[in-house]
PDB file of N, CA and C in Angstrom:
ATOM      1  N   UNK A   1      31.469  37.103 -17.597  1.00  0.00           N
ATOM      2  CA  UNK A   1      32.043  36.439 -18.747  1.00  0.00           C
ATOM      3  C   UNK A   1      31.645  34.964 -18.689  1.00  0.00           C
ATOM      4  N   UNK A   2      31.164  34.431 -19.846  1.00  0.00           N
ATOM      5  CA  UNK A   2      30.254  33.234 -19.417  1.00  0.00           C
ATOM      6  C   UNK A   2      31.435  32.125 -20.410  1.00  0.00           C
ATOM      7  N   UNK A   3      32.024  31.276 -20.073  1.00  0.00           N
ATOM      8  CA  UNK A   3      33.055  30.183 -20.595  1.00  0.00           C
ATOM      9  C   UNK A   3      32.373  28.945 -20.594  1.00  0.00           C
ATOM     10  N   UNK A   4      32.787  27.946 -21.842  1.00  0.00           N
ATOM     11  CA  UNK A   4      32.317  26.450 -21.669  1.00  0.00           C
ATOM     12  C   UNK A   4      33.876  26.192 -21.950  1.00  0.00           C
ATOM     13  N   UNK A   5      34.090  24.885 -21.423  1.00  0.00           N
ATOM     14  CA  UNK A   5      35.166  24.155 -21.167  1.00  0.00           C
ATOM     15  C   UNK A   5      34.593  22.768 -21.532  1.00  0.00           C
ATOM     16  N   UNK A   6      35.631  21.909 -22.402  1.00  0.00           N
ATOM     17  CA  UNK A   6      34.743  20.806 -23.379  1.00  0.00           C
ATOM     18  C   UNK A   6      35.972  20.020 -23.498  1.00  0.00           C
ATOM     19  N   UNK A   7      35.332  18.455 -22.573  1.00  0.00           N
ATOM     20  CA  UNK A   7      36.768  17.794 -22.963  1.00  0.00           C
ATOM     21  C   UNK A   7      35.829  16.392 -23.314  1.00  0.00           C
ATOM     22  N   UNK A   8      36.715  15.958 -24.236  1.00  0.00           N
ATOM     23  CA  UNK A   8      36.442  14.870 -25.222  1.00  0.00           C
ATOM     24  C   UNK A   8      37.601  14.136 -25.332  1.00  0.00           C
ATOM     25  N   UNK A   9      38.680  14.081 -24.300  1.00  0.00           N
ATOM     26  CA  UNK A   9      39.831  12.508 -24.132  1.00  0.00           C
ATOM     27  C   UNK A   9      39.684  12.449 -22.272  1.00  0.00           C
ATOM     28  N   UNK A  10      39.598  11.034 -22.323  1.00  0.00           N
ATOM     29  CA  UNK A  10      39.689  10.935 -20.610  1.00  0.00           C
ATOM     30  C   UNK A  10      40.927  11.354 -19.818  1.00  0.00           C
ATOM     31  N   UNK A  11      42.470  11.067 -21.113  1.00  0.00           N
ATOM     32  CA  UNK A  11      43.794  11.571 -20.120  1.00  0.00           C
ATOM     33  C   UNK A  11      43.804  13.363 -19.777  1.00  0.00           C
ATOM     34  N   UNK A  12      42.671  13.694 -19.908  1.00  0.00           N
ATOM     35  CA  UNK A  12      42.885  15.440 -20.388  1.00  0.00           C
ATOM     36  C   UNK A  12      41.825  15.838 -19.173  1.00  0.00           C
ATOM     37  N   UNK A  13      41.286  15.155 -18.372  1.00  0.00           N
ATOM     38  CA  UNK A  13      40.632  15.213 -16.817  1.00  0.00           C
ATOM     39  C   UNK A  13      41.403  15.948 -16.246  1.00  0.00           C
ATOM     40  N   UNK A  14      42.639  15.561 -15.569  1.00  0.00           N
ATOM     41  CA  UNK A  14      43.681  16.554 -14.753  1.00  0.00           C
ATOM     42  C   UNK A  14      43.950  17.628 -15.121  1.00  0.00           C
ATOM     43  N   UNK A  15      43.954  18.014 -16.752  1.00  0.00           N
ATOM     44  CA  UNK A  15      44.039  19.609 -17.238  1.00  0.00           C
ATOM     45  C   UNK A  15      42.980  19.993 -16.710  1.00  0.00           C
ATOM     46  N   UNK A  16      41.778  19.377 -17.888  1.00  0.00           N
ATOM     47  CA  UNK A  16      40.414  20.459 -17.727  1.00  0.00           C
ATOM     48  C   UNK A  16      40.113  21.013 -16.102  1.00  0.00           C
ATOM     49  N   UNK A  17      40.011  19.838 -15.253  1.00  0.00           N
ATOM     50  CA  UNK A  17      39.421  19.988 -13.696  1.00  0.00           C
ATOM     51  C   UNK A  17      40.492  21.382 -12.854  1.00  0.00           C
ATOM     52  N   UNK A  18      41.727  21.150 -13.855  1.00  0.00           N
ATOM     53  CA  UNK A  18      42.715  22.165 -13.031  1.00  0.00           C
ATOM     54  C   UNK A  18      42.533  23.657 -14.027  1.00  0.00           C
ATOM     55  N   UNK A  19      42.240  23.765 -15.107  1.00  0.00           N
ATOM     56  CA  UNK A  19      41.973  25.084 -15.878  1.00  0.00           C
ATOM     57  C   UNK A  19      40.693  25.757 -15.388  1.00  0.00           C
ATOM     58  N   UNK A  20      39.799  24.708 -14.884  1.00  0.00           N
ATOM     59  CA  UNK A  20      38.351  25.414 -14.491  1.00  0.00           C
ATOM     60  C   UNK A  20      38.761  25.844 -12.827  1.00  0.00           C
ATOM     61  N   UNK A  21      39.291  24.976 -12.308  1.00  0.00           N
ATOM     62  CA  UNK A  21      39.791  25.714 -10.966  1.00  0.00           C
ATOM     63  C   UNK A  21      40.795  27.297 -10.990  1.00  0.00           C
ATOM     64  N   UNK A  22      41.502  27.017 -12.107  1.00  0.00           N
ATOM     65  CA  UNK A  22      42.364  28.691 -11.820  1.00  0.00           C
ATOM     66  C   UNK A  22      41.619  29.486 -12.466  1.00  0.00           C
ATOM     67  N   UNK A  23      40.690  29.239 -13.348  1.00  0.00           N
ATOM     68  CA  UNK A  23      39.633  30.411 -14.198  1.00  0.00           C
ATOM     69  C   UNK A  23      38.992  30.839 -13.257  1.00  0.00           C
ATOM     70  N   UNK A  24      38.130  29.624 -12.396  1.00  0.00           N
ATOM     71  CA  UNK A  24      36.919  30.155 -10.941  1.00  0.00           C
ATOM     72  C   UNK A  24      37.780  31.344 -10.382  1.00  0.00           C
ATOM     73  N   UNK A  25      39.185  30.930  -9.453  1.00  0.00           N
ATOM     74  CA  UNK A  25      39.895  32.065  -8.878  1.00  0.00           C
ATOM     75  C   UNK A  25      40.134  33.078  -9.824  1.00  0.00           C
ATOM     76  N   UNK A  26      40.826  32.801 -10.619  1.00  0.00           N
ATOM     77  CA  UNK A  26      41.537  34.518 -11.380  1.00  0.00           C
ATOM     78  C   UNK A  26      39.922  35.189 -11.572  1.00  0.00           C
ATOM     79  N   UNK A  27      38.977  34.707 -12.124  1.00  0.00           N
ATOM     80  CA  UNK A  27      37.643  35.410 -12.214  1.00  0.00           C
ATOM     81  C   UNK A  27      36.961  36.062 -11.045  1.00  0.00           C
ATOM     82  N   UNK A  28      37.555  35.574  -9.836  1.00  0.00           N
ATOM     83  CA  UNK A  28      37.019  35.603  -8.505  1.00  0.00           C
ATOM     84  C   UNK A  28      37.595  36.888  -7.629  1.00  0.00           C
ATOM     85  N   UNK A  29      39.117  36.539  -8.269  1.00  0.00           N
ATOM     86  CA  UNK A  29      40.210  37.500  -8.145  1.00  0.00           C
ATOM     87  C   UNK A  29      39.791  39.009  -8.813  1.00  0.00           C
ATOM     88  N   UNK A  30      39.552  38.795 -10.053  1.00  0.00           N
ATOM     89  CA  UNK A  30      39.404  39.744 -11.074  1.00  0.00           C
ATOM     90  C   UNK A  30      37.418  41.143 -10.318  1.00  0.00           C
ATOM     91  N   UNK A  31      36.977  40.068 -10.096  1.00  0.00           N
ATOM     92  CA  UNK A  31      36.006  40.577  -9.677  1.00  0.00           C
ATOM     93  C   UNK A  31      34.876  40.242 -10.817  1.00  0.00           C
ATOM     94  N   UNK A  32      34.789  39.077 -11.371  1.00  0.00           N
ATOM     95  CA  UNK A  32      34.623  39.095 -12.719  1.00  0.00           C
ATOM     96  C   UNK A  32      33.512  37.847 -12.312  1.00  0.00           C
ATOM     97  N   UNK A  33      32.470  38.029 -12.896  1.00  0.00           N
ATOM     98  CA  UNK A  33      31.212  36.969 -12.580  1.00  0.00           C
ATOM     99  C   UNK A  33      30.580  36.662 -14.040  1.00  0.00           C
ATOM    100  N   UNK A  34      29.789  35.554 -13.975  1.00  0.00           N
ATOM    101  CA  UNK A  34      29.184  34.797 -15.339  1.00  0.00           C
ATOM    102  C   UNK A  34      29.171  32.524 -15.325  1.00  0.00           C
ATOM    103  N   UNK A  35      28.679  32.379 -16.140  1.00  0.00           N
ATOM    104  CA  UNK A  35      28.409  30.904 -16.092  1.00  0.00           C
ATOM    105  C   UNK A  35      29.525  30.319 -16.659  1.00  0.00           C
ATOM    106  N   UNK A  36      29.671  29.147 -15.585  1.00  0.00           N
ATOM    107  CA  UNK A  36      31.024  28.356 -16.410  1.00  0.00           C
ATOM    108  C   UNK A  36      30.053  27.050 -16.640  1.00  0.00           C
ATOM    109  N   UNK A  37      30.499  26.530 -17.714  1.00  0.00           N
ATOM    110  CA  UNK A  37      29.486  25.438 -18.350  1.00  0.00           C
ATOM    111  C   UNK A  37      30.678  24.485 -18.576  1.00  0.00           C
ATOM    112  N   UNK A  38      31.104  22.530 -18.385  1.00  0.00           N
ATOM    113  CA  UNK A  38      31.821  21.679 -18.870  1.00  0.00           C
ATOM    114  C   UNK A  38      30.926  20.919 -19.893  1.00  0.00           C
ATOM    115  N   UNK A  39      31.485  21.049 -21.013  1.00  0.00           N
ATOM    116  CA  UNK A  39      30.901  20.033 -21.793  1.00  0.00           C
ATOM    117  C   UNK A  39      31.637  18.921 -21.674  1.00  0.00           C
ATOM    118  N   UNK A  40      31.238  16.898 -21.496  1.00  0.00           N
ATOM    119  CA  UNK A  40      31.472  15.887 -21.731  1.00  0.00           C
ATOM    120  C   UNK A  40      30.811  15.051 -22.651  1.00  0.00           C
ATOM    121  N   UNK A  41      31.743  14.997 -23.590  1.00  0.00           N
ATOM    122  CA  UNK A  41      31.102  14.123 -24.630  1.00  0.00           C
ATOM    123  C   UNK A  41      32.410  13.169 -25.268  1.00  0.00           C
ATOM    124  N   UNK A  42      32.473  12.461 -26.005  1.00  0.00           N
ATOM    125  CA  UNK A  42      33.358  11.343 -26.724  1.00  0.00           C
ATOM    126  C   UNK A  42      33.497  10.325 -25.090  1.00  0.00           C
ATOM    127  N   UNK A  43      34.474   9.765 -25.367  1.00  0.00           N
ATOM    128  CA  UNK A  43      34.795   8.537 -24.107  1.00  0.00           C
ATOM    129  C   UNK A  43      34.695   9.263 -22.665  1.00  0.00           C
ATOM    130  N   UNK A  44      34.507  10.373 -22.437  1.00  0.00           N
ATOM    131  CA  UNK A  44      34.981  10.794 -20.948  1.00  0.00           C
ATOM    132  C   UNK A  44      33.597  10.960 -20.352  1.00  0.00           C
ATOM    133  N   UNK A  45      32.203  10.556 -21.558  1.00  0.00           N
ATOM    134  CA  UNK A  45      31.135  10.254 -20.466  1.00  0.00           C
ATOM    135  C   UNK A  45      31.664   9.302 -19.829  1.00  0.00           C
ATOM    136  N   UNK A  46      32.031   8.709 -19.469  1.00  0.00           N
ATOM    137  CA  UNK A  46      31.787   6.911 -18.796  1.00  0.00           C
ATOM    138  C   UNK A  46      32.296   7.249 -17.350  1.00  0.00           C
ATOM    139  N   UNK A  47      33.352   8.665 -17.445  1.00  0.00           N
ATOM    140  CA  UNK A  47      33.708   9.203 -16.165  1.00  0.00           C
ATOM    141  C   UNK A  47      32.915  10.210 -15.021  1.00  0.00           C
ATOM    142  N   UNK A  48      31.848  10.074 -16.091  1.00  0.00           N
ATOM    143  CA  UNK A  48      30.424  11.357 -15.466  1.00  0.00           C
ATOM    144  C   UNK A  48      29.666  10.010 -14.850  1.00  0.00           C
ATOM    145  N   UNK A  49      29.904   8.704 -14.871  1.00  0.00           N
ATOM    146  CA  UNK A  49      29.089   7.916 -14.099  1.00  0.00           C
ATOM    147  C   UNK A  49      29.760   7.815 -12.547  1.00  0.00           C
ATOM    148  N   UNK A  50      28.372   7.390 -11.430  1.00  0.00           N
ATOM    149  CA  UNK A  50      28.708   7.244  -9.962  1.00  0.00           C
ATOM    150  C   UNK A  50      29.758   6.349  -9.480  1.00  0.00           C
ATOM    151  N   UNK A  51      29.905   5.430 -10.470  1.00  0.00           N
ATOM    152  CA  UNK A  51      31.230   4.763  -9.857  1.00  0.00           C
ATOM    153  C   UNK A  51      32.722   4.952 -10.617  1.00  0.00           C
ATOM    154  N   UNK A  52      32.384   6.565 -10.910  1.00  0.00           N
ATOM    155  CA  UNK A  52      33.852   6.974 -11.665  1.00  0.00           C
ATOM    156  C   UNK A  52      34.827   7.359 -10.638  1.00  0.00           C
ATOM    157  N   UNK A  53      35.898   7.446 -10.778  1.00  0.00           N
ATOM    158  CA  UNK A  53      37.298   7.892 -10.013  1.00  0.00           C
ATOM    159  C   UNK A  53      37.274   9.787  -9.819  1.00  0.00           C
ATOM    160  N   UNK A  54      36.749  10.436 -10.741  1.00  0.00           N
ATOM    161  CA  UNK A  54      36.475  11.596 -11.014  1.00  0.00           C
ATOM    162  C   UNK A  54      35.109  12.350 -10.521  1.00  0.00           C
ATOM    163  N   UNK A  55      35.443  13.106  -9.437  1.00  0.00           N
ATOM    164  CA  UNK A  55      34.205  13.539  -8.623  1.00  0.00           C
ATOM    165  C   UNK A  55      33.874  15.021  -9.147  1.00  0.00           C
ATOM    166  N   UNK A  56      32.366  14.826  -9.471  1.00  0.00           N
ATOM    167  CA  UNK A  56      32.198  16.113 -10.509  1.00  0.00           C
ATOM    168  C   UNK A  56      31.259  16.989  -9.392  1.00  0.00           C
ATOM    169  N   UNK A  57      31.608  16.294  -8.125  1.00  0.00           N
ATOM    170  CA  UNK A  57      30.161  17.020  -7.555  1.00  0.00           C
ATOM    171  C   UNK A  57      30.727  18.246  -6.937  1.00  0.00           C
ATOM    172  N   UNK A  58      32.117  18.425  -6.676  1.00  0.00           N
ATOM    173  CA  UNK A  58      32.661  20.039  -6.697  1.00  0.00           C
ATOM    174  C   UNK A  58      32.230  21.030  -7.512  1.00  0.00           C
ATOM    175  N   UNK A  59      32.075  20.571  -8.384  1.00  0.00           N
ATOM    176  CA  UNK A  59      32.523  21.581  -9.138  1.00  0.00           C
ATOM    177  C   UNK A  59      30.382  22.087  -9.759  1.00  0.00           C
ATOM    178  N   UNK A  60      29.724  21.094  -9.214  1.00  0.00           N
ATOM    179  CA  UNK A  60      28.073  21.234  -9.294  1.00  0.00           C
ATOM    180  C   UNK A  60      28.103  22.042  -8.254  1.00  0.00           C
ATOM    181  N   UNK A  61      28.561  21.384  -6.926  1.00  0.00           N
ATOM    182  CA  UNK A  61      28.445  22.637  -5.924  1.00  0.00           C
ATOM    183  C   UNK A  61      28.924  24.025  -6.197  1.00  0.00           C
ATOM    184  N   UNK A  62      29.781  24.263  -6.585  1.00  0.00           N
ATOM    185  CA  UNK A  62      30.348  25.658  -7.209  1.00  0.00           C
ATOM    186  C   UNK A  62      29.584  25.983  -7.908  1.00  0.00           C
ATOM    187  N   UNK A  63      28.154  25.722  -8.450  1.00  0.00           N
ATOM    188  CA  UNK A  63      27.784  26.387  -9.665  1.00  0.00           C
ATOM    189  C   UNK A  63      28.061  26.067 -11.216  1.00  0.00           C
ATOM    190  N   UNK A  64      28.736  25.186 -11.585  1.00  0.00           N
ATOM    191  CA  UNK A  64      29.272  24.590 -12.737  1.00  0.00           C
ATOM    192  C   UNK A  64      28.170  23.931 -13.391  1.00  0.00           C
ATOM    193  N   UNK A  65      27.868  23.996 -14.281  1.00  0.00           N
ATOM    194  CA  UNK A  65      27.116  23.559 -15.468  1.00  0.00           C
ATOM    195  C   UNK A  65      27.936  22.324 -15.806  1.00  0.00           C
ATOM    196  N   UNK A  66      27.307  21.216 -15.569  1.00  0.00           N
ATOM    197  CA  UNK A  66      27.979  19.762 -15.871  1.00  0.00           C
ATOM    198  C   UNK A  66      27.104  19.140 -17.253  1.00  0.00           C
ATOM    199  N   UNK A  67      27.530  19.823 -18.473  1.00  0.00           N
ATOM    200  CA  UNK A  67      26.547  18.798 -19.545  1.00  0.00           C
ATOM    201  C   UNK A  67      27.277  17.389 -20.151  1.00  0.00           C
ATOM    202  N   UNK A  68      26.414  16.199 -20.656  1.00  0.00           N
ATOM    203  CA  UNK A  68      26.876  15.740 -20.719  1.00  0.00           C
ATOM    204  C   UNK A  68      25.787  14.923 -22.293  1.00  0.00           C
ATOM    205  N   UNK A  69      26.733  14.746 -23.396  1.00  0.00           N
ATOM    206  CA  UNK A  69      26.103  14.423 -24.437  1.00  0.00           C
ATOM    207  C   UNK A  69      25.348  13.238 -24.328  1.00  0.00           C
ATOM    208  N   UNK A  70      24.241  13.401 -25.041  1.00  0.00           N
ATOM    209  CA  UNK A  70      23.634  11.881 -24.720  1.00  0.00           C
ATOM    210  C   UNK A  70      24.148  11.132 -25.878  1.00  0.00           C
ATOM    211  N   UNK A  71      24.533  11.854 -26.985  1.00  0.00           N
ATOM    212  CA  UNK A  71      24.758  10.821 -28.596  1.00  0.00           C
ATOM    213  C   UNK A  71      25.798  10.241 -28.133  1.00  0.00           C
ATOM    214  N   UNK A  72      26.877  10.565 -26.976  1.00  0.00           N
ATOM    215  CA  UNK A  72      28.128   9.961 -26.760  1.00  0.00           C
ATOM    216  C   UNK A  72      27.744   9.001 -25.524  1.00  0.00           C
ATOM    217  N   UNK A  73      26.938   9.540 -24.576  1.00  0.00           N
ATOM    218  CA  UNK A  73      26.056   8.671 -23.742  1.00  0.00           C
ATOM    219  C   UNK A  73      25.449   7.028 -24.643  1.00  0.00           C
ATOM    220  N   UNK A  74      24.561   7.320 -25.270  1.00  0.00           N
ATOM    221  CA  UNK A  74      24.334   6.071 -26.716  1.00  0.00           C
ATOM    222  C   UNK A  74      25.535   4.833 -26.840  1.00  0.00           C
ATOM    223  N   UNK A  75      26.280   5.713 -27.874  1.00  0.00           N
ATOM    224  CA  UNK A  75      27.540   4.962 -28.002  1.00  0.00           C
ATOM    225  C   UNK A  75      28.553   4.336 -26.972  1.00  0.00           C
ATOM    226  N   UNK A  76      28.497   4.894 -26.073  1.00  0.00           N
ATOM    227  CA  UNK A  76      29.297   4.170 -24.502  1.00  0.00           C
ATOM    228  C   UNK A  76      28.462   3.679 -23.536  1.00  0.00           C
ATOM    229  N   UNK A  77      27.004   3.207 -24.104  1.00  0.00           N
ATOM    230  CA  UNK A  77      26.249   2.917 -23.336  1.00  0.00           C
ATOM    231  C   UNK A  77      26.269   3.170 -21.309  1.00  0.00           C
ATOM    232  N   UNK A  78      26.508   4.593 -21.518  1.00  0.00           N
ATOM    233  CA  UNK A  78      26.239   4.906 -20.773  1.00  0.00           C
ATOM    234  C   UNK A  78      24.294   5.055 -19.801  1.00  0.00           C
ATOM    235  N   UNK A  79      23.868   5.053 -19.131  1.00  0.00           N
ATOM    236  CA  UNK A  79      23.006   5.019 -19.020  1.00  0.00           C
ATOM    237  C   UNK A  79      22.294   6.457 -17.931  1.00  0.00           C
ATOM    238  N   UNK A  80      20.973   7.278 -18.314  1.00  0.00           N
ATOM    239  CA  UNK A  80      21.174   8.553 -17.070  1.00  0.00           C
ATOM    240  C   UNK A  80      21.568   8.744 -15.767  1.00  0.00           C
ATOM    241  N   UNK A  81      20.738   7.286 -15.561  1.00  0.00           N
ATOM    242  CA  UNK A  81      20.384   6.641 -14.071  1.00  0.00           C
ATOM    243  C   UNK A  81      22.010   6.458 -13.342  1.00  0.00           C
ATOM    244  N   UNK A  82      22.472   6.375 -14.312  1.00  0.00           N
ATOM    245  CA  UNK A  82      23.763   5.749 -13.599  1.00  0.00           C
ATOM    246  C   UNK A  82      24.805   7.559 -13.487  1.00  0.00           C
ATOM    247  N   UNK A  83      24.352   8.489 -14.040  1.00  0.00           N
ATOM    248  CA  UNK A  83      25.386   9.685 -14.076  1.00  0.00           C
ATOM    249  C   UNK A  83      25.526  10.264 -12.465  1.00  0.00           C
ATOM    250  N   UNK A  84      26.054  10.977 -12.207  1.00  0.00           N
ATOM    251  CA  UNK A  84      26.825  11.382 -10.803  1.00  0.00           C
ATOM    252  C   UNK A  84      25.260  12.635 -10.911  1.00  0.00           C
ATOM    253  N   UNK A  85      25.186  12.981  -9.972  1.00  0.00           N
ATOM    254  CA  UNK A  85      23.978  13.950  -9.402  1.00  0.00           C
ATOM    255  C   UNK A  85      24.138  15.024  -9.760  1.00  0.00           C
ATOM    256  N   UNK A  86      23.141  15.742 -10.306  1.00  0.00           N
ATOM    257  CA  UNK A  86      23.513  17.121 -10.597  1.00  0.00           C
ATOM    258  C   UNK A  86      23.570  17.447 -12.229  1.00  0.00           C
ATOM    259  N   UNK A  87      23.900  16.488 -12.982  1.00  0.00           N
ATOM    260  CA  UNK A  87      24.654  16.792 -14.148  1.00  0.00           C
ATOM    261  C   UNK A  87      23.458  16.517 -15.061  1.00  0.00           C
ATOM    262  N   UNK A  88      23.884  17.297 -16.590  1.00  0.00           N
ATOM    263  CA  UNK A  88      22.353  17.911 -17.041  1.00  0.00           C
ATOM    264  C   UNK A  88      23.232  17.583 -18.752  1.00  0.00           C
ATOM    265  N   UNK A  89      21.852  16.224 -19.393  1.00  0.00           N
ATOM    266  CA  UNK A  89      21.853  15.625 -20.356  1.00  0.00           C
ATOM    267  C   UNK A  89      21.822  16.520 -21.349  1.00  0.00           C
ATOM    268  N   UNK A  90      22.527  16.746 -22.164  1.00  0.00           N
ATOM    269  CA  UNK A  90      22.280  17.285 -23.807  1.00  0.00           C
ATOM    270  C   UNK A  90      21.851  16.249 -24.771  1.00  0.00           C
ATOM    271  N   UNK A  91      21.557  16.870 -25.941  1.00  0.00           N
ATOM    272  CA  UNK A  91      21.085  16.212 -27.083  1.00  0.00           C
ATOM    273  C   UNK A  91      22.168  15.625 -27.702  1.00  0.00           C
ATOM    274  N   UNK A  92      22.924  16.878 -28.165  1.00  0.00           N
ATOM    275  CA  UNK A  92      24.140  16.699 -28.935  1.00  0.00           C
ATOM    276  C   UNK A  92      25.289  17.578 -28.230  1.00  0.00           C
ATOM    277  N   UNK A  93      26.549  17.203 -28.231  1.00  0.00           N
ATOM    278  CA  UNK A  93      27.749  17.894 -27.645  1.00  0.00           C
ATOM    279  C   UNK A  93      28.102  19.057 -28.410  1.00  0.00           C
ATOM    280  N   UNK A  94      27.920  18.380 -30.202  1.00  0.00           N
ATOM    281  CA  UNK A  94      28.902  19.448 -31.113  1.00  0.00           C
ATOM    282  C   UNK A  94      27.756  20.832 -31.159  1.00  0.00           C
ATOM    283  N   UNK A  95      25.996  20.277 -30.912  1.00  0.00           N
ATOM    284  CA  UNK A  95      25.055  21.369 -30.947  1.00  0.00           C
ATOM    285  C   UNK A  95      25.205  22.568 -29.774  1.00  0.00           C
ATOM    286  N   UNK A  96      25.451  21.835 -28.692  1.00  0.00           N
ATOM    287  CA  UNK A  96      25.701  22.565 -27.501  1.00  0.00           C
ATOM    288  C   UNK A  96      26.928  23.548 -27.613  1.00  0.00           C
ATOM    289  N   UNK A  97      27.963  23.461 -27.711  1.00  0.00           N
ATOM    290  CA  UNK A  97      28.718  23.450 -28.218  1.00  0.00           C
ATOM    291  C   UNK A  97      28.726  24.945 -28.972  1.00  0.00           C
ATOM    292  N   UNK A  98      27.854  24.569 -30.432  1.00  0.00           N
ATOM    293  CA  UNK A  98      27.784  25.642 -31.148  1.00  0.00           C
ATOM    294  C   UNK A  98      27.122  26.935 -30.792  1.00  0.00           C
ATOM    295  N   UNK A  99      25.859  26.199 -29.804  1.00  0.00           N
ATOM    296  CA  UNK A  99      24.768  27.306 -29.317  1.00  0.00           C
ATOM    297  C   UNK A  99      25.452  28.166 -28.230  1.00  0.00           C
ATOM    298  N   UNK A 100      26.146  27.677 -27.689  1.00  0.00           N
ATOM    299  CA  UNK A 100      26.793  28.111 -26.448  1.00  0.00           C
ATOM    300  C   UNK A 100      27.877  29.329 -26.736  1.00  0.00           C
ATOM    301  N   UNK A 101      29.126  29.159 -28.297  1.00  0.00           N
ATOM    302  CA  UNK A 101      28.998  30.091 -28.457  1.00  0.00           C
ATOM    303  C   UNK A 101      28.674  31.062 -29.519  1.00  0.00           C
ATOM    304  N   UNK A 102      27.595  30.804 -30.222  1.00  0.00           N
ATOM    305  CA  UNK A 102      26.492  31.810 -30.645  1.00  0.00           C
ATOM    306  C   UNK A 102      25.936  32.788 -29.581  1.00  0.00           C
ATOM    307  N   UNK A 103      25.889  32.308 -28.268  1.00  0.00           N
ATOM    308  CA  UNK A 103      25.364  32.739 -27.376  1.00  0.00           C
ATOM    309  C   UNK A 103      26.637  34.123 -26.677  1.00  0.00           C
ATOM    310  N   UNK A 104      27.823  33.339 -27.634  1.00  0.00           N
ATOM    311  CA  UNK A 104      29.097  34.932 -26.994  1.00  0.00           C
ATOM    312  C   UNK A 104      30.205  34.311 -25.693  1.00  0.00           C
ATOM    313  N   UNK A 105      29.607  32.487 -25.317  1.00  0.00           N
ATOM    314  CA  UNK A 105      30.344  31.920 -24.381  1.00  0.00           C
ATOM    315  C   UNK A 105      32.138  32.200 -25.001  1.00  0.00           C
ATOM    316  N   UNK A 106      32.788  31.915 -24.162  1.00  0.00           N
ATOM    317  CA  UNK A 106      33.919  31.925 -24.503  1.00  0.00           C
ATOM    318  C   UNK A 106      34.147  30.273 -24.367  1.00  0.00           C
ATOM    319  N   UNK A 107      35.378  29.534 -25.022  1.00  0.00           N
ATOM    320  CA  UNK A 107      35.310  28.105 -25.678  1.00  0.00           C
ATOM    321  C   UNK A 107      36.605  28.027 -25.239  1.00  0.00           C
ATOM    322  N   UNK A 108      37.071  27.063 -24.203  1.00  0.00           N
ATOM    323  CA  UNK A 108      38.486  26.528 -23.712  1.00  0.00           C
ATOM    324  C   UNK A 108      38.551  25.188 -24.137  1.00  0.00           C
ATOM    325  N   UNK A 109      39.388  24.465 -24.834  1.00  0.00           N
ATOM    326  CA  UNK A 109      39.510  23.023 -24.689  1.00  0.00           C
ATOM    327  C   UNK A 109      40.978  22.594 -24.277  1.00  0.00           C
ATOM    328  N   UNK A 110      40.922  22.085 -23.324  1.00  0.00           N
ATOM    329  CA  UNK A 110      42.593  21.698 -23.027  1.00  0.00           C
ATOM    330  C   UNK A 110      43.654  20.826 -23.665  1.00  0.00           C
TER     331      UNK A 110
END
């Protein structure tokens, strides 16, 4: 079962990071395998950078699909060079987004 999880407010970090942790187990539990993908886009790129408070590299090690919009990247002048390791630039959030589930993903937002 392949899920994207898409957060777009920075106070909503402690949900998302804790919904993708009990999905990994109950899925793990379940016997149940497929891609978990986070989309970051609106203000909560700025937390996908190396000197953020929010360590995304768990959840890269686990296998997690870390995207991160560049149009919201732009606007928060965020820069690539500066994103945490691992994590993989999109074009657009709302495109990703859509393709992902066209594709049959299942869509959590906290």
């Amino acid at each position: 079962m392949n899920t994207i999880f898409h957060i777009d407010e920075s106070a909503k970090w402690p949900t998302v990071l804790s919904n993708i942790a009990n999905y990994q187990a109950a899925a793990n539990a379940a016997g149940l395998s497929g891609k978990i993908e986070l989309l970051i886009n609106g203000a909560p790129v700025v937390d996908a950078k190396t000197t953020s408070q929010i360590d995304l590299q768990p959840l890269v090690a686990a296998g997690v699909t870390v995207a991160v919009c560049r149009n919201a990247m732009v606007s928060h002048q965020v820069n690539e060079n500066a994103l945490q390791p691992g994590l993989t630039v999109v074009p657009a959030g709302v495109f990703e987004l859509a393709k992902r589930q066209h594709e049959g993903y299942a869509y959590i937002k906290p």
